[in-house]
N, C-alpha and C. Protein backbone atom coordinates (compact mmCIF):
# COMPACT_ATOMS: atom_id res chain seq x y z
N UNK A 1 -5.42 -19.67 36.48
CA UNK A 1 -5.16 -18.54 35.61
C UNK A 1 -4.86 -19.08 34.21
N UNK A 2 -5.54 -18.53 33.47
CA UNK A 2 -5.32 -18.79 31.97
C UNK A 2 -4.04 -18.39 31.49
N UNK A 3 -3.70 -18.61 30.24
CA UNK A 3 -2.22 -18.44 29.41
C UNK A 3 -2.63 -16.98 29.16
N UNK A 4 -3.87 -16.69 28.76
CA UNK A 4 -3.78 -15.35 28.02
C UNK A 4 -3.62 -14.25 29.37
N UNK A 5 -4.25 -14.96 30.27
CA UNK A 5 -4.19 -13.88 31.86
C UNK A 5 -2.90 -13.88 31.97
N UNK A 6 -2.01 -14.87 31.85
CA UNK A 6 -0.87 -14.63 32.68
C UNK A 6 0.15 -13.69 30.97
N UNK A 7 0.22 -13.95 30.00
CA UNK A 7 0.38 -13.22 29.07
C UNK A 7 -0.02 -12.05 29.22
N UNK A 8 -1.21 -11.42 29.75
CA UNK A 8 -1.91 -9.74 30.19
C UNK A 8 -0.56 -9.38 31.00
N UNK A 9 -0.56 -9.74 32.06
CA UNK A 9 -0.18 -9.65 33.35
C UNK A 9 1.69 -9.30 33.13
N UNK A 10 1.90 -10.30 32.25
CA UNK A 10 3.48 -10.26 31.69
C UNK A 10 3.38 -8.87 30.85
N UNK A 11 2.56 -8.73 30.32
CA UNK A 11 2.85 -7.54 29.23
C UNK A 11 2.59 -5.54 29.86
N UNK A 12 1.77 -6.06 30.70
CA UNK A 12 1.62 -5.83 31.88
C UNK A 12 2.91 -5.07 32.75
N UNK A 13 3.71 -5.91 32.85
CA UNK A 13 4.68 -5.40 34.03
C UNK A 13 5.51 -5.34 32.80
N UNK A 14 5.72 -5.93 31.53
CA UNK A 14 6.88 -5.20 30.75
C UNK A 14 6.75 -3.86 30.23
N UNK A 15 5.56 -3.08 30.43
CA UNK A 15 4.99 -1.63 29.91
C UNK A 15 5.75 -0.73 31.33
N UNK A 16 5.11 -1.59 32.37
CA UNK A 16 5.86 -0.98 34.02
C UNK A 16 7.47 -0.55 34.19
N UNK A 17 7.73 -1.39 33.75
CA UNK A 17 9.24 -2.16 34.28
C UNK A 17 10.25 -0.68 33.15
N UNK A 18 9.47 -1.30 31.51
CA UNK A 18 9.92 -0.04 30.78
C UNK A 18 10.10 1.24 31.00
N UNK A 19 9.01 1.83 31.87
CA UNK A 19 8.77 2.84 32.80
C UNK A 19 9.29 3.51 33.68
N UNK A 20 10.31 2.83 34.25
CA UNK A 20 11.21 2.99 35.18
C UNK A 20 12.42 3.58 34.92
N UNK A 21 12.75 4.48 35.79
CA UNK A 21 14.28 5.56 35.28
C UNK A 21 15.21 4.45 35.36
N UNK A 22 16.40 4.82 35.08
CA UNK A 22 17.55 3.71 35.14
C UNK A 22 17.97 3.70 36.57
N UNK A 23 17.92 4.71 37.44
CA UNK A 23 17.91 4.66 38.79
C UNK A 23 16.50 3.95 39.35
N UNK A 24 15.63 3.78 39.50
CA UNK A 24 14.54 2.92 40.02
C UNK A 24 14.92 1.55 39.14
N UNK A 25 15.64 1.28 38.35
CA UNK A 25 16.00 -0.18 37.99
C UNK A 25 16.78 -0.40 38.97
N UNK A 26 18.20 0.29 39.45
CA UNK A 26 18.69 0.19 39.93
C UNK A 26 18.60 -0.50 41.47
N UNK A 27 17.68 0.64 41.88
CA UNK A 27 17.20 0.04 43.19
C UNK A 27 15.98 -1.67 42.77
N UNK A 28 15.86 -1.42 41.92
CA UNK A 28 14.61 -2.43 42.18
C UNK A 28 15.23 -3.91 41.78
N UNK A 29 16.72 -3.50 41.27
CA UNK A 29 17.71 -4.97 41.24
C UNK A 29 18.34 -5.18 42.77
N UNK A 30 18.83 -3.96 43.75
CA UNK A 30 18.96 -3.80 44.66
C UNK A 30 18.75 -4.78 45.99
N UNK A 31 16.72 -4.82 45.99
CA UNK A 31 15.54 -4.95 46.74
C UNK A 31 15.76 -6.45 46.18
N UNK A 32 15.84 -6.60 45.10
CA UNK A 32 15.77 -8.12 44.25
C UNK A 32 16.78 -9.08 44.50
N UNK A 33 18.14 -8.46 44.95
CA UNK A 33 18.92 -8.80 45.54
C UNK A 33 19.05 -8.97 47.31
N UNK A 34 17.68 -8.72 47.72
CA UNK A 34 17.71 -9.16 49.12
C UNK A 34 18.10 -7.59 50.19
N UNK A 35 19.08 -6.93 49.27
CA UNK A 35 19.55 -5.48 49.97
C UNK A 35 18.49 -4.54 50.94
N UNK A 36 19.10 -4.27 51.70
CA UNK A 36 18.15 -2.95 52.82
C UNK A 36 18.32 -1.71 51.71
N UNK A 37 17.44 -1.06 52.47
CA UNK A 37 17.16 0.52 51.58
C UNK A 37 19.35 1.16 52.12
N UNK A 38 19.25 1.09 53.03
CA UNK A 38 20.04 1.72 53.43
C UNK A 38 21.56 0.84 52.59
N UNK A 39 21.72 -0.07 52.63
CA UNK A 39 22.99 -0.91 52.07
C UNK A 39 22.78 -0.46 50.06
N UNK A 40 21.18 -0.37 49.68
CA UNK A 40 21.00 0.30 48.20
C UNK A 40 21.72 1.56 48.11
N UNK A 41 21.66 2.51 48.90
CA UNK A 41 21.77 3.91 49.07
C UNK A 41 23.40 4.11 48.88
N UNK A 42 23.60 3.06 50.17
CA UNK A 42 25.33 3.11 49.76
C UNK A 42 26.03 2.64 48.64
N UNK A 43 25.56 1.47 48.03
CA UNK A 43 26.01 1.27 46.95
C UNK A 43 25.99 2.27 45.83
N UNK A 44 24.73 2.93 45.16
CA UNK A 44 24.29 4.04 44.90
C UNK A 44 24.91 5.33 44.89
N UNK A 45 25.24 5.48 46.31
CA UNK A 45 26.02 6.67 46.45
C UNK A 45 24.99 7.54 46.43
N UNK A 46 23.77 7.17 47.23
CA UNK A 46 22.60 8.04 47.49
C UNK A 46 22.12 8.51 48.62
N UNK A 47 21.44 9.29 49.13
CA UNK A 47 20.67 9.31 50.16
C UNK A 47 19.87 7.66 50.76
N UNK A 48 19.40 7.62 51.64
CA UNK A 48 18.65 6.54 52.42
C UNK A 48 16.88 7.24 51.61
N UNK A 49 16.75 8.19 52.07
CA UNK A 49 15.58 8.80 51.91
C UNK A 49 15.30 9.02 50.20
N UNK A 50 16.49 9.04 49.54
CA UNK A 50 16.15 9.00 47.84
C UNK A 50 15.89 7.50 47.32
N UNK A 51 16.09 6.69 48.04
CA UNK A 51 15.95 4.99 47.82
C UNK A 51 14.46 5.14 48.19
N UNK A 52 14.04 5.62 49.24
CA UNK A 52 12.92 5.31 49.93
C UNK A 52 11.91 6.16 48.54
N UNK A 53 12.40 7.31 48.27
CA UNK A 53 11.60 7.76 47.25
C UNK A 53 11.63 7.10 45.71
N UNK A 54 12.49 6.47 45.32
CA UNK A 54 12.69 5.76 44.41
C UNK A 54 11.71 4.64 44.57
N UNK A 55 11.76 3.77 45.95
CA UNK A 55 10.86 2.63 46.17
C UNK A 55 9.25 3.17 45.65
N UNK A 56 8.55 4.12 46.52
CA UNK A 56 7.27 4.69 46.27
C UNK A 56 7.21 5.15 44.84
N UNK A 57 7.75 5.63 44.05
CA UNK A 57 7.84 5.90 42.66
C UNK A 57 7.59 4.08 41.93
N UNK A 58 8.28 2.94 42.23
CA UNK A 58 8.55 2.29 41.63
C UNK A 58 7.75 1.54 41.97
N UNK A 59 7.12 1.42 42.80
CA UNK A 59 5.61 0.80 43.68
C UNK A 59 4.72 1.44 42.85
N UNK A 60 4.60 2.09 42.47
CA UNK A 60 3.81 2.86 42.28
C UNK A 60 3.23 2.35 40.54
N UNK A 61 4.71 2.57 39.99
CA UNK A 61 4.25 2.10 38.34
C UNK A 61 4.05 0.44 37.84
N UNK A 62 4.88 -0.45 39.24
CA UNK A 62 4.28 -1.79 39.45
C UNK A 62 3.10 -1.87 39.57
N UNK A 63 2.30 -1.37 40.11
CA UNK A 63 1.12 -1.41 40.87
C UNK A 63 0.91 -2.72 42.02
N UNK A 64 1.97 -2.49 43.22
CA UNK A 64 2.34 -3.61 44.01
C UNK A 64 2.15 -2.36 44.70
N UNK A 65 2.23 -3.60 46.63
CA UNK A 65 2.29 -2.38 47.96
C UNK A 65 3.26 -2.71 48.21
N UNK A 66 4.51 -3.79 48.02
CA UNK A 66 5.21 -3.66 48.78
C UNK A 66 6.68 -3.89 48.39
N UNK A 67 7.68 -4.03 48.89
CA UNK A 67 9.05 -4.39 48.07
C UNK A 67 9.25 -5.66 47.86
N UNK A 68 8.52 -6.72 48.61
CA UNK A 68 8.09 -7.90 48.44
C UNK A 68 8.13 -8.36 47.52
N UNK A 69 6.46 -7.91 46.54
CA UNK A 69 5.71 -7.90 45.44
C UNK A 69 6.82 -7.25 44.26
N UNK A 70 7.06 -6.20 44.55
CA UNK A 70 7.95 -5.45 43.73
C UNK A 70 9.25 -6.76 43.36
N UNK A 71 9.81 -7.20 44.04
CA UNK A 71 10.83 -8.09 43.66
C UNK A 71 10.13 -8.99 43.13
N UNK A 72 9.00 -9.72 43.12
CA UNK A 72 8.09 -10.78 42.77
C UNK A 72 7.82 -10.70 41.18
N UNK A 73 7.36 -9.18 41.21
CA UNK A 73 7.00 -8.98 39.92
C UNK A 73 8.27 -8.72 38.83
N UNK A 74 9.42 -8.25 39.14
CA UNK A 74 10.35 -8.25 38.72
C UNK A 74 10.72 -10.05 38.30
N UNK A 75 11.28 -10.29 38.83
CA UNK A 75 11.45 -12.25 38.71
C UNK A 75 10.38 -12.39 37.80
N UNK A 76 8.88 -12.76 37.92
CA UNK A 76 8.51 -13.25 37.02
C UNK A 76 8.76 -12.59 35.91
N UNK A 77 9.02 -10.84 35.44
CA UNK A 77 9.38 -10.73 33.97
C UNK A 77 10.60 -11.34 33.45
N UNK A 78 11.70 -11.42 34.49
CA UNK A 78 12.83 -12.14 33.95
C UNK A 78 12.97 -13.39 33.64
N UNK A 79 11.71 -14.04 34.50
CA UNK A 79 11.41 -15.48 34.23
C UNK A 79 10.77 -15.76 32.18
N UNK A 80 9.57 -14.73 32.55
CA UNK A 80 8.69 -14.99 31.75
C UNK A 80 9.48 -14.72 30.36
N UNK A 81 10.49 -13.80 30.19
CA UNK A 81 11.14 -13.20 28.83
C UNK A 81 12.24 -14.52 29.01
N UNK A 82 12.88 -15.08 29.70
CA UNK A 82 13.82 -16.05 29.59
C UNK A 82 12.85 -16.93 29.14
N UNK A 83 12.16 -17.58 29.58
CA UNK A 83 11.13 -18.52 28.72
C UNK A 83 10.91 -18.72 27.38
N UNK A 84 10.16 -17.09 27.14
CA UNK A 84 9.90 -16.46 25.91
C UNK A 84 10.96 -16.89 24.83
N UNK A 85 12.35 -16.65 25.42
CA UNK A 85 13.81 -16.80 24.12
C UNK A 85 14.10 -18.08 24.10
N UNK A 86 13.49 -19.28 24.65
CA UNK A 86 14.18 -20.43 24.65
C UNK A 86 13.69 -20.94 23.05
């Protein structure tokens, strides 16, 4: 992968990431933190089933399938912008 691909790709998920309510950050630091839907919810002070809808919303503007990816893509923006400021 080229510099400028992986530069797309970064700019990319920082348009995504921007995108996101402050509650789907929430959860998606959550998921990033290793947390079950259900242990998010409680912290939250949410439903189980509003996490789960938060996830599909937030999958969604990643353009990832899974919470996996979703944490994946998260890390590398925090990677890639920590980089960026050195």
């Amino acid at each position: 992968m080229t510099t400028t691909e992986v530069r797309v790709i970064e700019r990319d998920l920082e348009t995504a990431l921007g995108g996101l309510t402050p509650t789907q950050m929430k959860v998606l630091e959550g998921v990033n933190s290793g947390l079950l839907n259900k242990q998010i919810a409680f912290d939250l002070g949410i439903a189980e089933a509003t996490v789960k809808a938060h996830m599909t919303a937030l999958m969604r503007k990643l353009n990832v399938h899974n919470r996996t990816q979703a944490a994946i893509a998260a890390q590398a923006l925090v990677h890639g912008l920590r980089s960026a400021g050195r």
